[in-house]
Protein backbone atom coordinates (compact mmCIF):
# COMPACT_ATOMS: atom_id res chain seq x y z
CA UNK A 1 -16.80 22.99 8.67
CA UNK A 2 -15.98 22.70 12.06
CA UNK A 3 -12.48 22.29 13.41
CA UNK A 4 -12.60 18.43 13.76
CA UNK A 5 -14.68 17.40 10.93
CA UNK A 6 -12.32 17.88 7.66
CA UNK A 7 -13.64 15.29 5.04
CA UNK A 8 -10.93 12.70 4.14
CA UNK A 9 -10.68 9.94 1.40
CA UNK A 10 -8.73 6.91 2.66
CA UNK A 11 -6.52 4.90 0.32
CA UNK A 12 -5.39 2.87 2.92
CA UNK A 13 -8.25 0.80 4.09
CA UNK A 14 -8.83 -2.76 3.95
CA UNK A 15 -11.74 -5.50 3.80
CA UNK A 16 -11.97 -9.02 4.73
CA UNK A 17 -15.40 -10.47 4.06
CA UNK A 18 -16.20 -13.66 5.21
CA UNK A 19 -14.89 -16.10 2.49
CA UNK A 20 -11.53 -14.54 3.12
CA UNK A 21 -11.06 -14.81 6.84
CA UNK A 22 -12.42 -18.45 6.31
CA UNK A 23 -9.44 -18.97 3.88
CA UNK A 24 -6.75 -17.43 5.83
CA UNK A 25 -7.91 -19.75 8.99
CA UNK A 26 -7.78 -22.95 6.83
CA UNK A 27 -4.13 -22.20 5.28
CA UNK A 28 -2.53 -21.47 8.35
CA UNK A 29 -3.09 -17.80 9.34
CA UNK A 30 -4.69 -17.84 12.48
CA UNK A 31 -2.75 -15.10 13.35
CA UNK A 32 -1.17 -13.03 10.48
CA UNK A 33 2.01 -12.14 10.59
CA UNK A 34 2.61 -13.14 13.86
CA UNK A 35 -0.55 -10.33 14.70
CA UNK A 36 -3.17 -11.78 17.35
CA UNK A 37 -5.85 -12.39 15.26
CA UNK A 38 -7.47 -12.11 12.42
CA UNK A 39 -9.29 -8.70 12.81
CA UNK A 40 -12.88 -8.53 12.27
CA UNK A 41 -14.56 -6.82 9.77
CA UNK A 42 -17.58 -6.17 8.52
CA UNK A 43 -19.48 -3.48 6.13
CA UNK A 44 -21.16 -1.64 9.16
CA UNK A 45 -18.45 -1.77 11.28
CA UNK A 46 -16.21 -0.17 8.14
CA UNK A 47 -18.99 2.35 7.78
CA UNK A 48 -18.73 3.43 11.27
CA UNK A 49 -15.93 4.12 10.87
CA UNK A 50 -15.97 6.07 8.26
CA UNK A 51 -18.35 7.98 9.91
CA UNK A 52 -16.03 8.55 12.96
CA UNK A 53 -13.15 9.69 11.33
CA UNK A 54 -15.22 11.86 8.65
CA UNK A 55 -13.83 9.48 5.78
CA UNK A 56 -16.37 10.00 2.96
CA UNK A 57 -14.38 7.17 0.86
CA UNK A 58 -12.75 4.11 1.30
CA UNK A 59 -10.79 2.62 -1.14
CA UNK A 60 -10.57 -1.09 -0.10
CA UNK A 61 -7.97 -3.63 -0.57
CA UNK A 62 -6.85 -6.85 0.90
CA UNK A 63 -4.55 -6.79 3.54
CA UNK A 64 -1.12 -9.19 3.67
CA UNK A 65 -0.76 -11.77 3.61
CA UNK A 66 -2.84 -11.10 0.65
CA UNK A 67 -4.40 -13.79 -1.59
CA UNK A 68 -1.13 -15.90 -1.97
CA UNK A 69 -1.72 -17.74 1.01
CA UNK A 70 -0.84 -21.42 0.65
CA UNK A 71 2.04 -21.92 -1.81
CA UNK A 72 1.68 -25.13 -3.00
CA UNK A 73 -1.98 -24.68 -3.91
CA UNK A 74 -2.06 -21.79 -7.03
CA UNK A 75 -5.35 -22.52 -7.92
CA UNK A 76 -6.54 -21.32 -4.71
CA UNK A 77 -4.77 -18.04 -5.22
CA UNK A 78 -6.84 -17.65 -8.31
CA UNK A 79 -9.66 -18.26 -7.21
CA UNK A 80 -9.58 -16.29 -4.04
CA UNK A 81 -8.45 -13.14 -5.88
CA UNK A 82 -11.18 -13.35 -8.29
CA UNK A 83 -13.86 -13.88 -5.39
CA UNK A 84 -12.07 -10.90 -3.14
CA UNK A 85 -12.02 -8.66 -6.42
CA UNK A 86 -15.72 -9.61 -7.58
CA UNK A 87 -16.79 -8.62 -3.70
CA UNK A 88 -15.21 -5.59 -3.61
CA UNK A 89 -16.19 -4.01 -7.45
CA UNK A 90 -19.84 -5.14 -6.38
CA UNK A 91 -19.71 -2.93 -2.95
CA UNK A 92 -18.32 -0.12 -5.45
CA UNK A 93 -20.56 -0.39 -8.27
CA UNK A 94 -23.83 -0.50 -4.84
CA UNK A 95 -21.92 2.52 -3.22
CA UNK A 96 -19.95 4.10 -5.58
CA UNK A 97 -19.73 7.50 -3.68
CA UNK A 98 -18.84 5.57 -0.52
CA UNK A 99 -16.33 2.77 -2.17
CA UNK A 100 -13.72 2.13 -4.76
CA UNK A 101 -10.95 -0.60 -4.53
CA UNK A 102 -7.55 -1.65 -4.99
CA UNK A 103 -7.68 -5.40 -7.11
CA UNK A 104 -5.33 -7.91 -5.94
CA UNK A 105 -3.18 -9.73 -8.56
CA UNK A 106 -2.40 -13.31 -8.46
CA UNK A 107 0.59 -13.38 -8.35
CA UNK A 108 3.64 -15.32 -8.66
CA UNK A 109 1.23 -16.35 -11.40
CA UNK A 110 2.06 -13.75 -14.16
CA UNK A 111 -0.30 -15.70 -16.66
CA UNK A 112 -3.53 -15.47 -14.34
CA UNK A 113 -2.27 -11.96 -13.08
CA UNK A 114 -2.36 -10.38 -17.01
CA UNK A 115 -5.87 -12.42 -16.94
CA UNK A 116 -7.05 -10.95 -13.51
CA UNK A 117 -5.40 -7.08 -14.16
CA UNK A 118 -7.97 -7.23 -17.49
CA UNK A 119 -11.20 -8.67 -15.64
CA UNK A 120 -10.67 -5.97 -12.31
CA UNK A 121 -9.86 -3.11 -14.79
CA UNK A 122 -13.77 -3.69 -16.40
CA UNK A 123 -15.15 -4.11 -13.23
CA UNK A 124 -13.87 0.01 -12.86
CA UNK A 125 -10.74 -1.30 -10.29
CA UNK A 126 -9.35 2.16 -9.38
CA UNK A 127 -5.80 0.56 -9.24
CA UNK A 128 -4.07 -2.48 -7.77
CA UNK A 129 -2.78 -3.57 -4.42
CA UNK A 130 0.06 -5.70 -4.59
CA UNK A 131 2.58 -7.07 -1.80
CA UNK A 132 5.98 -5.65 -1.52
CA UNK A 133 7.09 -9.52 -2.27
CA UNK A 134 5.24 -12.95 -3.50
CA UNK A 135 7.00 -16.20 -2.14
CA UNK A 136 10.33 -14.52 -1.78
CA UNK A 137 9.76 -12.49 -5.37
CA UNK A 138 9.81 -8.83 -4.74
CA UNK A 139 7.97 -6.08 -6.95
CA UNK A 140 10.90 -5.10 -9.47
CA UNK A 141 11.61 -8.56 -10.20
CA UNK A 142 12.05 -9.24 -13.67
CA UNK A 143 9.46 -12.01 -13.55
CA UNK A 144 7.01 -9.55 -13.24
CA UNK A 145 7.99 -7.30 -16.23
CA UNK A 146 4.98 -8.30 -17.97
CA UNK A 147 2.64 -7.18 -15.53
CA UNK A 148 3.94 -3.70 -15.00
CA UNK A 149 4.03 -3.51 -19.28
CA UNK A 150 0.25 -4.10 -18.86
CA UNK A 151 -0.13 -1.43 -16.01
CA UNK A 152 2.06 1.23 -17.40
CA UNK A 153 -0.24 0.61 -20.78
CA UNK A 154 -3.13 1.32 -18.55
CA UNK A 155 -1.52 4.48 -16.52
CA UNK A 156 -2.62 2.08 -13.82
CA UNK A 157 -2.32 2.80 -9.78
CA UNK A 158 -0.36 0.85 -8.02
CA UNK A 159 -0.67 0.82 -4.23
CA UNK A 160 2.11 -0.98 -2.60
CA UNK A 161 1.41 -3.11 0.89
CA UNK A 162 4.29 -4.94 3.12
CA UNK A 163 3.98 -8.16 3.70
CA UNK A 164 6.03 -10.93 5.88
CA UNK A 165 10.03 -10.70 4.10
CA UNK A 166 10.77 -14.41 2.35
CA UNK A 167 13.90 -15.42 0.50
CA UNK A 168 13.11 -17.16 -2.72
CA UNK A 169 14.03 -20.59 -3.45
CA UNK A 170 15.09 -22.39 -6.34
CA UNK A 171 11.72 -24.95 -5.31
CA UNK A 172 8.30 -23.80 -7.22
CA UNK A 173 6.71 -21.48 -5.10
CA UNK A 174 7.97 -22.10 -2.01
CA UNK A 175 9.75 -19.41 -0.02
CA UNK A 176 11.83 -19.40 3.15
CA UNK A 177 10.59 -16.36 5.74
CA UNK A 178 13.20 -14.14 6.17
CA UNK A 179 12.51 -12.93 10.21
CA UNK A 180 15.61 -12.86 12.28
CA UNK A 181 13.71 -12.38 15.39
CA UNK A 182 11.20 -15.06 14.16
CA UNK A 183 8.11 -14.40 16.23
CA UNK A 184 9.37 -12.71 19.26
CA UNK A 185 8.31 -9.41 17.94
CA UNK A 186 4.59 -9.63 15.42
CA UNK A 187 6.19 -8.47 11.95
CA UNK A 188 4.28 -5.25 11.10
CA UNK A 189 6.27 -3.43 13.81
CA UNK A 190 9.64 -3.02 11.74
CA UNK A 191 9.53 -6.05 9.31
CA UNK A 192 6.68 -3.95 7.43
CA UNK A 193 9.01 -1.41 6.93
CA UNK A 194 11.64 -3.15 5.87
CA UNK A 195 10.07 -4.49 3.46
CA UNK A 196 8.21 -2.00 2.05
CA UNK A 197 12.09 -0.45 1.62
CA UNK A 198 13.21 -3.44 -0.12
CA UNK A 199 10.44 -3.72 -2.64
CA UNK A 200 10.66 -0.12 -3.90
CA UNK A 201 15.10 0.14 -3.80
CA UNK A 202 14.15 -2.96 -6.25
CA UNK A 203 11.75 -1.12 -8.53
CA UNK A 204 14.03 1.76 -8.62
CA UNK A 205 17.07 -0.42 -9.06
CA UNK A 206 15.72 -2.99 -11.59
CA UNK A 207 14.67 -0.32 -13.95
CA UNK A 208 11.11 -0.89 -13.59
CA UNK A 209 10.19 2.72 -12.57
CA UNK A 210 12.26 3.97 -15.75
CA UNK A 211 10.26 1.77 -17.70
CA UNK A 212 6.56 2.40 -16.44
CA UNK A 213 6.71 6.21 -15.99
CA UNK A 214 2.55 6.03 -16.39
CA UNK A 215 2.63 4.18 -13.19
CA UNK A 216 1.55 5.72 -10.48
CA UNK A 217 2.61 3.96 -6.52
CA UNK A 218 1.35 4.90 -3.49
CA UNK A 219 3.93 3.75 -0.80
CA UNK A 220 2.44 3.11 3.08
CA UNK A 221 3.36 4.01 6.31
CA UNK A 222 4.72 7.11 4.87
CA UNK A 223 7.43 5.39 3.42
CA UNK A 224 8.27 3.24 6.01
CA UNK A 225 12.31 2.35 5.81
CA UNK A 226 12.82 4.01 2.51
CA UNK A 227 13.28 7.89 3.56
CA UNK A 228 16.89 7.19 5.12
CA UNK A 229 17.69 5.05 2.10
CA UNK A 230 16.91 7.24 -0.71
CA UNK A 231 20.68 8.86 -0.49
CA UNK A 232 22.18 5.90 0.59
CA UNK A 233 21.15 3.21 -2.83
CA UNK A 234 21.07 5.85 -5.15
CA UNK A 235 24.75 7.22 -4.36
CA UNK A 236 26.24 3.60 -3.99
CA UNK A 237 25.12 2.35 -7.51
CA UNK A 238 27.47 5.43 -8.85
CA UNK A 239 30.89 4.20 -6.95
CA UNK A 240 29.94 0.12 -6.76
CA UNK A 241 30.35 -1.19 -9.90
CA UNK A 242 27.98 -4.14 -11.33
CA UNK A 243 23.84 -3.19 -11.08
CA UNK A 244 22.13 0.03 -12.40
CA UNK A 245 23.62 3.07 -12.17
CA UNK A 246 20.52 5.68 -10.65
CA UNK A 247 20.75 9.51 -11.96
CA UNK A 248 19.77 11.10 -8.27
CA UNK A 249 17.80 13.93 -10.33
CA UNK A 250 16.20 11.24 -12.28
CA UNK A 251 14.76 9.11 -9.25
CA UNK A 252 13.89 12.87 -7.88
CA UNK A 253 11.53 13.46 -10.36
CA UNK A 254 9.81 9.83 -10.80
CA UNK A 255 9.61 10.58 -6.65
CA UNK A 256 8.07 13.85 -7.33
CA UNK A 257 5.27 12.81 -10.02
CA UNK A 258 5.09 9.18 -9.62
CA UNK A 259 4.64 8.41 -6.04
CA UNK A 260 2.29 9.19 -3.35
CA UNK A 261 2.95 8.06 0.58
CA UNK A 262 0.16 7.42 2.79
CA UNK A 263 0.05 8.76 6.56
CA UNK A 264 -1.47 5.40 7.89
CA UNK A 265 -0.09 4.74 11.39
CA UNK A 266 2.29 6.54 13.72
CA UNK A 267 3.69 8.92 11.70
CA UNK A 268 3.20 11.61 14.32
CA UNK A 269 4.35 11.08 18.11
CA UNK A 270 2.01 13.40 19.19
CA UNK A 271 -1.21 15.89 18.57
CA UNK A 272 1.07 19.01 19.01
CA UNK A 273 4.09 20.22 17.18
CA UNK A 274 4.01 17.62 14.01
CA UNK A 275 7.30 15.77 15.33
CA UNK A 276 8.20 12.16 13.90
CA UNK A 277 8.43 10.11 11.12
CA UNK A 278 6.78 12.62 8.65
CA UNK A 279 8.35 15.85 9.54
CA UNK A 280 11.86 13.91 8.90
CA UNK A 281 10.38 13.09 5.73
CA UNK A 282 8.90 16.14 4.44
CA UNK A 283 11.60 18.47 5.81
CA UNK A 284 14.46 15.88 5.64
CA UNK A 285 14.02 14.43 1.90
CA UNK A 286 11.64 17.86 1.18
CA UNK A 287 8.95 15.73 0.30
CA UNK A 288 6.17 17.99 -0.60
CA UNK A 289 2.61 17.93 0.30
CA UNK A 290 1.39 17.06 -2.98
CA UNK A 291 2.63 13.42 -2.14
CA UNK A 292 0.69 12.37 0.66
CA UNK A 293 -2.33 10.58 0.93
CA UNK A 294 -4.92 9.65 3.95
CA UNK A 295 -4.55 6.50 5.25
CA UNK A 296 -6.67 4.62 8.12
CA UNK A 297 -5.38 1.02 8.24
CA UNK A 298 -8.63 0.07 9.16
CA UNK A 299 -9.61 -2.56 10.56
CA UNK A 300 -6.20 -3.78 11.15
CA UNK A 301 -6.36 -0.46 13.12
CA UNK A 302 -9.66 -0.69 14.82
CA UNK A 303 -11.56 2.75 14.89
CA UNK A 304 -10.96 3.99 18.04
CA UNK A 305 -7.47 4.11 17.26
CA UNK A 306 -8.41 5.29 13.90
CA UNK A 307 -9.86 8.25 16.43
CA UNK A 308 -6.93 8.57 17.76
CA UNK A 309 -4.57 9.06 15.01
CA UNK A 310 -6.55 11.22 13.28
CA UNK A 311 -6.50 13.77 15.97
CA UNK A 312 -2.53 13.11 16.17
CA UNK A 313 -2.69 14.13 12.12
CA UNK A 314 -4.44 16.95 12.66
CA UNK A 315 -2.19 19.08 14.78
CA UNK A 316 0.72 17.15 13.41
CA UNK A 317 -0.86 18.57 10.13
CA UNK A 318 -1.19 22.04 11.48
CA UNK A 319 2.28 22.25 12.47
CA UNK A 320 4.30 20.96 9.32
CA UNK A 321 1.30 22.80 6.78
CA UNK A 322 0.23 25.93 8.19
CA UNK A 323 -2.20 26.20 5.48
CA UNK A 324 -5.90 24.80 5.69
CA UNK A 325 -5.83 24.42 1.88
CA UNK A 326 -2.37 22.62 1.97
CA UNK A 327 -4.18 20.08 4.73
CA UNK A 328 -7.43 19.70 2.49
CA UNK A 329 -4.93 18.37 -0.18
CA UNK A 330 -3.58 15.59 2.16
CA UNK A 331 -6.89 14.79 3.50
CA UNK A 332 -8.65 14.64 0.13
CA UNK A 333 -7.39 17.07 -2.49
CA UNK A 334 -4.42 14.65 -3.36
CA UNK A 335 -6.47 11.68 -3.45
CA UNK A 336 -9.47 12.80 -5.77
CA UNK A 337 -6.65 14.16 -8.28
CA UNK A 338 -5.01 10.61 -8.37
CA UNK A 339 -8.54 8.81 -8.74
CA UNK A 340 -9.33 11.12 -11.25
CA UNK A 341 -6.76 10.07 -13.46
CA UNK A 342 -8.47 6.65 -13.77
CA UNK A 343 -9.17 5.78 -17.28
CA UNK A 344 -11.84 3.47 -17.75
């Protein structure tokens, strides 16, 4: 292959077909997370772009603010998920070599979620996508033991997506947003993050990764908040007294064979010399290369911007992994290995 046109599989990809955009309009997100608009999306338009950046799979899922979108209707949340889940198994099973997907989970519903989990697994669901928090619930929560039982049973994937940060209330399924700045900054920017560092401190420090060691989660954003924190929640449940005391070799390990990061967005600040968010991952927390995944973001990051960061990962790539063979693992290597582990 030319330099330029390594193949990649993207775990990190979402869909919004027509049904769903509908939805989000009619329940109050016009404009996501504070974002602009609801990006557009369509199947040629996700093909060209996986044509552009040399991505010869997609592995779909939905986006936040997921299929939980209007808290005082749950039936809608059922339904929705079903209909999102049914759309995206039928796009695999058409173009299997092309597509696999990520099934959503209704949840705070844990009942419909066990229901849903068994329906998306038959319909060959490669894993599931689930937001970092559900009305003010956040993955780890003991509400949702039941639901990781069922995916550690199943060896399951789990790929983890941020969503807007809510306090949970003590009134059925309602939430309060938790946004300091409120909407003078759109909420992926940091809040992502943020959350995305919340959601896994509480897996770690709830006890759920100790207890679902089939589990596999893939993390976004390489990360996102988390890196800086690993030391920092670890160390401080061995001198504060009163939560779950972490073994720092133990949450090594589950890091080292039970979670993946993905490189979507800016995890580079440039095409040359590999400097930024990764590099303070990899060489900071020596988080090896057997950990990370491709990630587009698409179309939430619209393919010409997909261009761009892909040519930012590849001499960010080529600086941190001198290796071509250490690269093909990131690109794809690390990604067929983990889909390969699917048990149908």
């Amino acid at each position: 292959m030319k330099r330029g046109a390594e193949r990649r599989i993207d775990v990190h990809s979402h869909f919004l077909p027509p049904f769903y955009r509908t939805a989000l309009a009619q329940n109050g997100h016009t404009y996501p997370d504070g974002m602009p608009a609801i990006p557009a999306w369509s199947l040629p338009a996700h093909l060209e772009m996986m044509s552009t950046a040399n991505v010869t799979k997609s592995i779909l899922s939905i986006s936040s603010p997921g299929t939980h979108i209007n808290a005082t209707n749950p039936l809608l949340e059922i339904s929705l998920t079903r209909e999102c889940n049914a759309y995206a198994a039928n796009l695999k099973q058409e173009m299997p070599e092309k597509f696999g997907f990520w099934a959503s989970l209704p949840l705070p519903d844990v009942n419909a979620a066990l229901q849903e989990i068994e329906t998306a697994w038959s319909e060959k669901a490669d894993g599931f996508g689930l937001m970092t928090n559900y009305h003010g619930l956040y993955l780890g929560d003991a509400a949702f033991d039941a639901v990781f039982d069922r995916l550690n049973d199943l060896h399951a994937t789990v790929f983890i997506h941020p969503t807007t940060p809510c306090i949970h209330t003590s009134t059925a399924r309602q939430a309060l947003p938790a946004s300091p700045f409120g909407t003078q900054y759109p909420i992926p920017i940091f809040e992502f993050f943020f959350d995305t560092a919340r959601s896994v401190i509480n897996l770690f420090s709830s006890g759920t990764v100790d207890r679902c060691p089939n589990v596999r989660f893939i993390i976004p954003h390489a990360g996102g908040a988390l890196p800086p924190l690993l030391t920092r929640f670890v160390q401080f449940s061995n001198v504060v007294p009163g939560g779950r005391v972490l073994n720092a070799t133990t949450v090594r390990r589950q890091l080292d064979t039970q979670f993946y990061f993905d490189l979507a967005g800016f995890v580079f600040d440039g095409e040359e010399g590999g400097q930024g968010q990764l590099k303070a991952f990899v060489e900071g927390f020596g988080i090896g290369h057997g950990r990370l995944l491709f990630g587009s973001d698409f179309p939430f990051t619209q393919t010409q911007f997909v261009k761009v960061f892909v040519e930012r990962m590849r001499g960010g790539l080529e600086a941190l992994f001198g290796d071509e063979g250490v690269r093909d693992a990131v690109y794809w290597g690390n990604a067929e290995g983990l889909l390969g582990e699917r048990r149908y």
